[in-house]
Protein backbone atom coordinates (compact mmCIF):
# COMPACT_ATOMS: atom_id res chain seq x y z
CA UNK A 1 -41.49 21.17 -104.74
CA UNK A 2 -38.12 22.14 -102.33
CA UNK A 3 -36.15 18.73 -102.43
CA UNK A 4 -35.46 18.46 -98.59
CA UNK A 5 -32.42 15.74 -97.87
CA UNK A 6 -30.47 17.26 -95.50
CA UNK A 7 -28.41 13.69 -94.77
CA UNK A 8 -28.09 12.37 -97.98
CA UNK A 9 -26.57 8.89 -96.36
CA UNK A 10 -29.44 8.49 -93.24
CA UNK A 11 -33.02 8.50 -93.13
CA UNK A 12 -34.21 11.51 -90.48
CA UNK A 13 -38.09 11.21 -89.37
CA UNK A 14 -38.02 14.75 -90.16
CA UNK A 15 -41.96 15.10 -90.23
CA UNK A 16 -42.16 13.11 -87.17
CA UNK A 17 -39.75 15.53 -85.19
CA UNK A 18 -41.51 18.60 -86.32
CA UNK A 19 -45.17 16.87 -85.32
CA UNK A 20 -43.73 16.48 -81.81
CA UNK A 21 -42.55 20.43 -81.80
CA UNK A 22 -45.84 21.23 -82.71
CA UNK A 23 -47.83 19.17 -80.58
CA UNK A 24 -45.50 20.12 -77.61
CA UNK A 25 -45.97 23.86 -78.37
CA UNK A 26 -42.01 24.00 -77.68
CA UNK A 27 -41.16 27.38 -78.80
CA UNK A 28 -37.34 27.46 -77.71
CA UNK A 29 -35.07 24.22 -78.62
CA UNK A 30 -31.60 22.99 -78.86
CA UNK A 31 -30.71 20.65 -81.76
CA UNK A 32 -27.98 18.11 -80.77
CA UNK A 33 -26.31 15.72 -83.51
CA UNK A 34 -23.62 13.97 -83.23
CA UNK A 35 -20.13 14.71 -85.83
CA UNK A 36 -21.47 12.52 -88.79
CA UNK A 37 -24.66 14.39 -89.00
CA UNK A 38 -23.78 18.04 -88.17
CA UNK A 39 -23.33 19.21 -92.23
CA UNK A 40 -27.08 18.51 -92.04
CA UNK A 41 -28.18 20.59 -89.21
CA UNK A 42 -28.37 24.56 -91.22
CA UNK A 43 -31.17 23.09 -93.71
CA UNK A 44 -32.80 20.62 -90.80
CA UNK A 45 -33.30 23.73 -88.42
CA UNK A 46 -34.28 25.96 -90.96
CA UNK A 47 -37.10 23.92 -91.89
CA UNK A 48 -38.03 23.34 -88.12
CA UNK A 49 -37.83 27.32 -87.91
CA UNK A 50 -39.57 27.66 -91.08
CA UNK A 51 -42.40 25.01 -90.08
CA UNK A 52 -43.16 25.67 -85.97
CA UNK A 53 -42.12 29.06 -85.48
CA UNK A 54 -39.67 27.79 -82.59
CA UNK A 55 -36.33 28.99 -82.47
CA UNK A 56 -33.46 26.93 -82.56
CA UNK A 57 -30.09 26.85 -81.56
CA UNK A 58 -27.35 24.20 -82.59
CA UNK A 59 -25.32 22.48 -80.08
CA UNK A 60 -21.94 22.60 -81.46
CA UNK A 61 -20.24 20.44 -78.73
CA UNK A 62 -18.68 16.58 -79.57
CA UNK A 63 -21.77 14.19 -79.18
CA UNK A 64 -20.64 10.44 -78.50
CA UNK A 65 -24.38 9.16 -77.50
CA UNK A 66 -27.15 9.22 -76.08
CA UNK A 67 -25.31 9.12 -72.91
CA UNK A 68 -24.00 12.08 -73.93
CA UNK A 69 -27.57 14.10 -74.50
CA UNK A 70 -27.03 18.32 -73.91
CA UNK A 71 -30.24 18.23 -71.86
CA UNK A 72 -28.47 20.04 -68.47
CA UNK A 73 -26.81 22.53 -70.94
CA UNK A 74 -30.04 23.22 -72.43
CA UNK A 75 -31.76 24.22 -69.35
CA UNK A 76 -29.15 26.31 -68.25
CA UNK A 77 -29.75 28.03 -71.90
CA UNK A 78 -33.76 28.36 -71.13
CA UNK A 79 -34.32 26.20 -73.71
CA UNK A 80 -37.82 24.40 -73.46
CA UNK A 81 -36.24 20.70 -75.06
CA UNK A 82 -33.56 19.02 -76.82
CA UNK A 83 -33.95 17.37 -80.46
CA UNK A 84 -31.24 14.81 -79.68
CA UNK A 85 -30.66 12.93 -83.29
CA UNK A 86 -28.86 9.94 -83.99
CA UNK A 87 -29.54 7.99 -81.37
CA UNK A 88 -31.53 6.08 -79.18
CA UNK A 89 -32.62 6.83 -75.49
CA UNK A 90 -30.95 4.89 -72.82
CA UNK A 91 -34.17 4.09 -70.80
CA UNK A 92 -32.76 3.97 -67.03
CA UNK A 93 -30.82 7.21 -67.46
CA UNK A 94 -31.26 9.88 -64.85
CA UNK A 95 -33.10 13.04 -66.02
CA UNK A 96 -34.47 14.96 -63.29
CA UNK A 97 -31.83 17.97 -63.97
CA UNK A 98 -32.79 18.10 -67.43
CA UNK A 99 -35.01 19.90 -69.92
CA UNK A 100 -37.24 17.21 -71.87
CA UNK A 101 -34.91 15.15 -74.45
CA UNK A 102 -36.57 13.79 -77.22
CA UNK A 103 -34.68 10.88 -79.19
CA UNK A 104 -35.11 10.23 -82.87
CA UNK A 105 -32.80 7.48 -83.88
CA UNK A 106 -31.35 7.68 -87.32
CA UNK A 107 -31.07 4.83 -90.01
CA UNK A 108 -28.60 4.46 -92.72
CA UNK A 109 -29.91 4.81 -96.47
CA UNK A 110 -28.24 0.80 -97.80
CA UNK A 111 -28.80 -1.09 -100.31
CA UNK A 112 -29.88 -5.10 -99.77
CA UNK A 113 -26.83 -6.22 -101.96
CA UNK A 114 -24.27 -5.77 -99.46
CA UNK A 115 -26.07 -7.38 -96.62
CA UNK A 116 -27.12 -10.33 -98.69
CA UNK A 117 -23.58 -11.26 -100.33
CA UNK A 118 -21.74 -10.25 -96.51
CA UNK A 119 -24.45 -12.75 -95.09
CA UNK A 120 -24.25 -15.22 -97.65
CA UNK A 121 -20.41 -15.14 -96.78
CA UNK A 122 -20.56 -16.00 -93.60
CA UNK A 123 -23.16 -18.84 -94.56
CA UNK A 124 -20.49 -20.46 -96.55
CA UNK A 125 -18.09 -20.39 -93.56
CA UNK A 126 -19.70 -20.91 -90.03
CA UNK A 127 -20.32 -24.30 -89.62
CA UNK A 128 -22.49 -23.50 -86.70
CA UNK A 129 -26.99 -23.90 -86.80
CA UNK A 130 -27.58 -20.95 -84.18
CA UNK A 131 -26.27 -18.07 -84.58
CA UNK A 132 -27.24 -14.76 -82.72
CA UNK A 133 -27.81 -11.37 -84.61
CA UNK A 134 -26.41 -7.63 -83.18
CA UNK A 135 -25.74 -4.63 -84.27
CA UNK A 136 -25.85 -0.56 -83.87
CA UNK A 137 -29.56 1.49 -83.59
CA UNK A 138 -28.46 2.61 -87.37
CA UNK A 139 -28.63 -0.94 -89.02
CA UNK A 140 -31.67 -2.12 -86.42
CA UNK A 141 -33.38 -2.07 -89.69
CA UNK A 142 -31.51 -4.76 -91.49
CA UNK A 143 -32.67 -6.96 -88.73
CA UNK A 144 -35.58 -8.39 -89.87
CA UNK A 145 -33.91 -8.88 -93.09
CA UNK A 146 -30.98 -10.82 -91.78
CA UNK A 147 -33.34 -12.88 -89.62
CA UNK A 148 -34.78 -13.92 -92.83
CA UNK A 149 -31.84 -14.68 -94.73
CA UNK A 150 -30.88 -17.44 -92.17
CA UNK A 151 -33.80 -18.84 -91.78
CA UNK A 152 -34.13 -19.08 -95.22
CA UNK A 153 -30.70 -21.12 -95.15
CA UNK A 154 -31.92 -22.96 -92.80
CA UNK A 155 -30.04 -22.05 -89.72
CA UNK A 156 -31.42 -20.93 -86.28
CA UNK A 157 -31.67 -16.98 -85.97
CA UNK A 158 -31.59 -15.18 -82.43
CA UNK A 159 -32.21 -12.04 -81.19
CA UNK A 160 -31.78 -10.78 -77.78
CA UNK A 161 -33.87 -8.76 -75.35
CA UNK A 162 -32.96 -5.47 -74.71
CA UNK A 163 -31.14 -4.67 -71.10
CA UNK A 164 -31.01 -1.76 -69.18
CA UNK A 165 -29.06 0.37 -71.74
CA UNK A 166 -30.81 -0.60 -74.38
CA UNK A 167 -34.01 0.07 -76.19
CA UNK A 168 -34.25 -2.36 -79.22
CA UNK A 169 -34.05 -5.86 -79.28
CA UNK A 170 -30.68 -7.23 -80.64
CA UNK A 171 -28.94 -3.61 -80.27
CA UNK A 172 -25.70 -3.23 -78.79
CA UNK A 173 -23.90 -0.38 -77.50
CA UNK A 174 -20.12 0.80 -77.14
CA UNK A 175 -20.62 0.43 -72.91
CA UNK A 176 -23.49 -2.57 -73.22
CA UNK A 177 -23.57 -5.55 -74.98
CA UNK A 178 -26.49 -7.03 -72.54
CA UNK A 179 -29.07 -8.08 -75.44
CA UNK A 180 -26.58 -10.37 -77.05
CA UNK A 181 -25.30 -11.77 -73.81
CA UNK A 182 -29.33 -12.90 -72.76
CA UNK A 183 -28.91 -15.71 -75.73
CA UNK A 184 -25.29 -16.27 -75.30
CA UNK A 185 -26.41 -19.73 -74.11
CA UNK A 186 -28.62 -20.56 -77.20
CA UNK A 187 -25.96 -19.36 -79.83
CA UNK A 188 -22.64 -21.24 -81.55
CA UNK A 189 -21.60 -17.63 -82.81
CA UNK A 190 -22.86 -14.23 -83.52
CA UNK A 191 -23.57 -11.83 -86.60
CA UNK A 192 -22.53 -8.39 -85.85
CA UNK A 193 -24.32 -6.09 -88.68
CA UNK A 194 -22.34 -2.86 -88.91
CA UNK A 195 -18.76 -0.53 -89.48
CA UNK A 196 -15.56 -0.73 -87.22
CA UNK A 197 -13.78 -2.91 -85.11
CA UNK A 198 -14.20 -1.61 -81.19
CA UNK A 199 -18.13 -3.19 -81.22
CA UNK A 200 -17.28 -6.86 -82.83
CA UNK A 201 -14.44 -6.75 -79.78
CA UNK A 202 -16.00 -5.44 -77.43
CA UNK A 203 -19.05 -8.20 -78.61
CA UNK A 204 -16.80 -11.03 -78.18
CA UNK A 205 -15.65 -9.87 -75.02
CA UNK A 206 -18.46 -9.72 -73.94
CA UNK A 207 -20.04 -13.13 -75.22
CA UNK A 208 -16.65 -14.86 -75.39
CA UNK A 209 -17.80 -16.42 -78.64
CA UNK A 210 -17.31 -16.12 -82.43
CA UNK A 211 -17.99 -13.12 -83.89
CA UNK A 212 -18.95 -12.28 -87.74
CA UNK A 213 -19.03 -8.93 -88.94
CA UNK A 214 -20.71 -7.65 -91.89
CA UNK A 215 -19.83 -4.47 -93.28
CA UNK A 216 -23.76 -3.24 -94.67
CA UNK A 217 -22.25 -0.90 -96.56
CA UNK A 218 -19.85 -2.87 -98.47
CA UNK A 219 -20.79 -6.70 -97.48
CA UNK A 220 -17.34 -7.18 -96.16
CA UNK A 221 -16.71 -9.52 -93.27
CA UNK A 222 -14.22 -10.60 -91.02
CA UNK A 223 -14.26 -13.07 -88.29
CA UNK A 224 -13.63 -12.05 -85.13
CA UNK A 225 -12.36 -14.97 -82.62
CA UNK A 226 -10.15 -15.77 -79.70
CA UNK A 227 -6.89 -14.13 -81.15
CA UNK A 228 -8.49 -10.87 -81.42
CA UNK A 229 -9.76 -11.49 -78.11
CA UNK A 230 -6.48 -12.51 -77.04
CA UNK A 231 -5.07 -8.76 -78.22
CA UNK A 232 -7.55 -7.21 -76.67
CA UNK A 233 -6.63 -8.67 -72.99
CA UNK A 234 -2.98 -8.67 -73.42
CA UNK A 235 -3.26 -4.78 -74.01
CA UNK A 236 -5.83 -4.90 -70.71
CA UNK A 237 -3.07 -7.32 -68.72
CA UNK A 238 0.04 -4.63 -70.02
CA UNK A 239 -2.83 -1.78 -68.43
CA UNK A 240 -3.19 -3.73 -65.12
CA UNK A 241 0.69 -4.33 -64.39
CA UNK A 242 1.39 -0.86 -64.97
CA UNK A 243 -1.67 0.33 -62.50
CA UNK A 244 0.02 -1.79 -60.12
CA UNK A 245 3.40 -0.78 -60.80
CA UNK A 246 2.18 2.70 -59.85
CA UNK A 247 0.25 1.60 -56.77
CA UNK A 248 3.89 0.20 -55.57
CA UNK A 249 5.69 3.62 -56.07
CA UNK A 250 2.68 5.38 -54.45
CA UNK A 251 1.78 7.70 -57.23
CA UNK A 252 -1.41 9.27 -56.87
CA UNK A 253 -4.25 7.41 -58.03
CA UNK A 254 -7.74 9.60 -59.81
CA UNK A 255 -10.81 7.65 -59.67
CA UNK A 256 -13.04 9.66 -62.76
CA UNK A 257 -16.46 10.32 -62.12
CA UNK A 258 -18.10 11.45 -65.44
CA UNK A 259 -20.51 14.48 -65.48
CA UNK A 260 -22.35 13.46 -68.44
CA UNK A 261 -26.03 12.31 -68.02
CA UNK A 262 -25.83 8.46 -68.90
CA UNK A 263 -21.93 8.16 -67.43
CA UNK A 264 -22.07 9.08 -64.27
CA UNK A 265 -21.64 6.34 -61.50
CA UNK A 266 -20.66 8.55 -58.72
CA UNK A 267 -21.78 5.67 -56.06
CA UNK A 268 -19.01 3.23 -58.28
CA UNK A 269 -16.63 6.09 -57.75
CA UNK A 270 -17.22 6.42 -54.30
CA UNK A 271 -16.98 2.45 -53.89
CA UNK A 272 -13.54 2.32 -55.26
CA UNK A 273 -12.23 5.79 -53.64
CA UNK A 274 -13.13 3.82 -50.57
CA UNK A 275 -10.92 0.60 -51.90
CA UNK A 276 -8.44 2.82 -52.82
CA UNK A 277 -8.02 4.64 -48.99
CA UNK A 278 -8.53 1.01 -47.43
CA UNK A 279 -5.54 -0.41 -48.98
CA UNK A 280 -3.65 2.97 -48.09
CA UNK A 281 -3.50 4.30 -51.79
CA UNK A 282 -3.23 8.16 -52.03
CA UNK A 283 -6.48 8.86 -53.83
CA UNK A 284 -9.45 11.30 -54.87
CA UNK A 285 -12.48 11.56 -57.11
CA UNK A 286 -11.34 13.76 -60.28
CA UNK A 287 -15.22 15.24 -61.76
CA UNK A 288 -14.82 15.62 -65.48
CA UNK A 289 -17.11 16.04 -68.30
CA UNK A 290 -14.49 15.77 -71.37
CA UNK A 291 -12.51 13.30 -69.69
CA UNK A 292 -8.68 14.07 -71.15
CA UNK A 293 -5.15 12.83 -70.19
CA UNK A 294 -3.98 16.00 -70.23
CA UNK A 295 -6.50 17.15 -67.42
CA UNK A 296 -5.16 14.43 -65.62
CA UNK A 297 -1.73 14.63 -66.07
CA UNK A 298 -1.48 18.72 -64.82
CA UNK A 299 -3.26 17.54 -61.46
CA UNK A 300 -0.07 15.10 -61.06
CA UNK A 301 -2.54 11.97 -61.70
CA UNK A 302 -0.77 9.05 -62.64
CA UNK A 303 -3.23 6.35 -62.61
CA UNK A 304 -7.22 7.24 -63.72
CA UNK A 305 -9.96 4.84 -62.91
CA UNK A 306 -12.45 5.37 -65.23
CA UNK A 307 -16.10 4.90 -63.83
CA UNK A 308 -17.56 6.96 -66.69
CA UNK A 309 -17.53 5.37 -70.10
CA UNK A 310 -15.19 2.34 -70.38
CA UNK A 311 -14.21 2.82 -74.13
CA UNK A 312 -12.18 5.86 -72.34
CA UNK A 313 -9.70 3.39 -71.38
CA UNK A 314 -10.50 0.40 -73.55
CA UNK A 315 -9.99 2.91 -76.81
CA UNK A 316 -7.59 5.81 -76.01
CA UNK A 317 -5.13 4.20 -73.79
CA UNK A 318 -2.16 5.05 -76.21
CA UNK A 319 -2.64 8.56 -75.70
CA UNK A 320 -3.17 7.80 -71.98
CA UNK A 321 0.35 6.55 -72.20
CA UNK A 322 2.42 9.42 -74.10
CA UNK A 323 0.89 11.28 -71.20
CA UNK A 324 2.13 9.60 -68.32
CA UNK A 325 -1.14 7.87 -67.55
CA UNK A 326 -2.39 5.03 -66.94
CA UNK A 327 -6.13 4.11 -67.76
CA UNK A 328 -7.81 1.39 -66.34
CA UNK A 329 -11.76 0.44 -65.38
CA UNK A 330 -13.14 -0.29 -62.05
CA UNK A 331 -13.21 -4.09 -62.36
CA UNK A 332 -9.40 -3.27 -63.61
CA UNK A 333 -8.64 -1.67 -60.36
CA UNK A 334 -10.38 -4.48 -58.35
CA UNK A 335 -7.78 -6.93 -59.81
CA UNK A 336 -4.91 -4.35 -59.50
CA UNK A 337 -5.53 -4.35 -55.64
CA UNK A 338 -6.16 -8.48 -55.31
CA UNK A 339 -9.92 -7.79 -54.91
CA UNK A 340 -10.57 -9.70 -58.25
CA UNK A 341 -9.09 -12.30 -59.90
CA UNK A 342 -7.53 -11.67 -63.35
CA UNK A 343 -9.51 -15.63 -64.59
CA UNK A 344 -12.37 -13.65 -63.84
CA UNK A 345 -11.64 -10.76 -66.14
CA UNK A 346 -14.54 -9.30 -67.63
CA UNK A 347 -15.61 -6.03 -69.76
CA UNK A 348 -16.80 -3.36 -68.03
CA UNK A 349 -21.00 -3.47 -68.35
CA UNK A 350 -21.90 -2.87 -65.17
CA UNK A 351 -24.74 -0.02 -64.72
């Protein structure tokens, strides 16, 4: 028998993706994956080919979620659908101008051993009974698992109901951290399960509580708290006095609408274009799809307010700088301009 693994490190519903083809009689299909899957996607369409008779094509562009689905470039190909893998659908996003996009969520191929000892960890050192449970649509099925483990410790385990973004309970996202924040007020700190640093900050941002994070792959954790928190808005505070700085010398100001299916808030863009003009600031809407400071910076832009996805300015605002750009959110502008108050700081969820 052909050994079929085509991403050796995630589990693919494979068989359930090639049911759907069939049972949708697609014929013509675009296969979208984001980077850490694409070595995978020669053997994964071959078999689709070799097992529906549908032809597909491979989206080669950068894929940073579901947000981010190639369903408009799809029908403008004549394509019939989009295999969109990785992630999962974000269930209030717009698609009337798109071909059908069909979500299949990936999970990663672990181990319990790492998840246990991480957890076990952070047993030993939270002194706190409740404690809330988060984490990426890849390690939604450690879950259950870590719900168990706590219990089983006897502490309190929580997991919150899905928001608009969302469409798992206890998921979080880079741009929505809504399920954890609907039992902030039943939790002493949270469990992040997953990699990296940008969702534990963004969490505690968010939550404004304690944040552990396990590593599933390695058990690893670290404890994020208020000095990381702390970082995070000094680098926000540094963003805000130079947006105003530039407001004072009467540089032009781009307010970014995103083109992207699940980023685009062009009624937020119009709202602060609108702020902008009222308090006399030279202004326009800049439409992007690959929002870039270089874009920005050879149409003379010297402050962007980003209304697509936040981690635009929240992640990249380094390279913002060595353009000559400053990146800020809405809510950023809002207290730039006096229309928010900077004790009332919060991350940028709002969709």
């Amino acid at each position: 028998m052909e050994c079929f693994d085509p991403f050796p490190s995630f589990e693919v519903d494979a068989d359930g993706l090639i049911e759907l083809i069939r049972e949708k009689g697609y014929r013509k299909l675009l296969l979208q994956v984001p980077e850490g899957l694409k070595t995978g996607v020669f053997l994964l369409s071959g078999r689709i080919e070799r097992d529906t008779g549908a032809l597909v094509l491979l989206d080669g562009e950068q894929c940073y979620g579901a947000c981010d689905h190639a369903g408009t470039r799809a029908r403008l190909l004549g394509m019939e659908a989009v295999i969109h893998l990785g992630h999962s659908d974000i269930p209030y996003m717009d698609s009337e101008c798109s071909t059908p996009v069909h979500f299949f969520p990936v999970s990663m191929k672990l181990e319990w051993g790492p998840l246990e000892e991480g957890l076990k960890a952070v047993l030993d050192r939270e002194k706190g009974v409740r404690l809330g449970i988060a984490s990426t649509v890849q390690h939604l099925n450690m879950i259950e698992k870590a719900e168990s483990i706590l219990k089983d410790s006897g502490r309190e385990a929580f997991v919150g109901k899905p928001g608009k973004r969302e469409m798992y309970p206890a998921q979080v996202l880079g741009c929505s951290f809504a399920s954890a924040r609907s039992i902030s007020g039943d939790v002493d700190a949270y469990i992040y399960i997953g990699t990296g640093r940008f969702h534990p900050i963004g969490l505690i941002a968010s939550v404004k509580k304690p944040v552990w994070a396990v590593d599933p792959m390695t058990g690893e954790v670290n404890l994020y708290g208020q000095d990381d928190l702390d970082v995070f808005l000094r680098k926000r505070w540094t963003a805000i006095a130079s947006a105003k700085a530039a407001i004072e010398r009467s540089l032009d100001v781009g307010v970014v609408v995103g083109t992207k299916p699940g980023q685009m808030r062009m009624e937020l863009a119009e709202r602060m274009l609108e702020a902008c003009r009222q308090e006399g600031i030279s202004s326009r809407i800049i439409v992007l799809d690959h929002v870039d400071p270089m874009k920005l910076r050879s149409l003379g832009i010297a402050l962007a307010v980003i209304t697509a996805c936040p981690r635009i300015a929240y992640d990249e605002i380094h390279r913002y700088r060595e353009e000559g750009v400053v990146a800020i959110t809405w809510n950023e502008l809002m207290i730039s301009i006096g229309r928010e108050r900077w004790a009332d700081y919060r991350f940028d969820e709002d969709w």
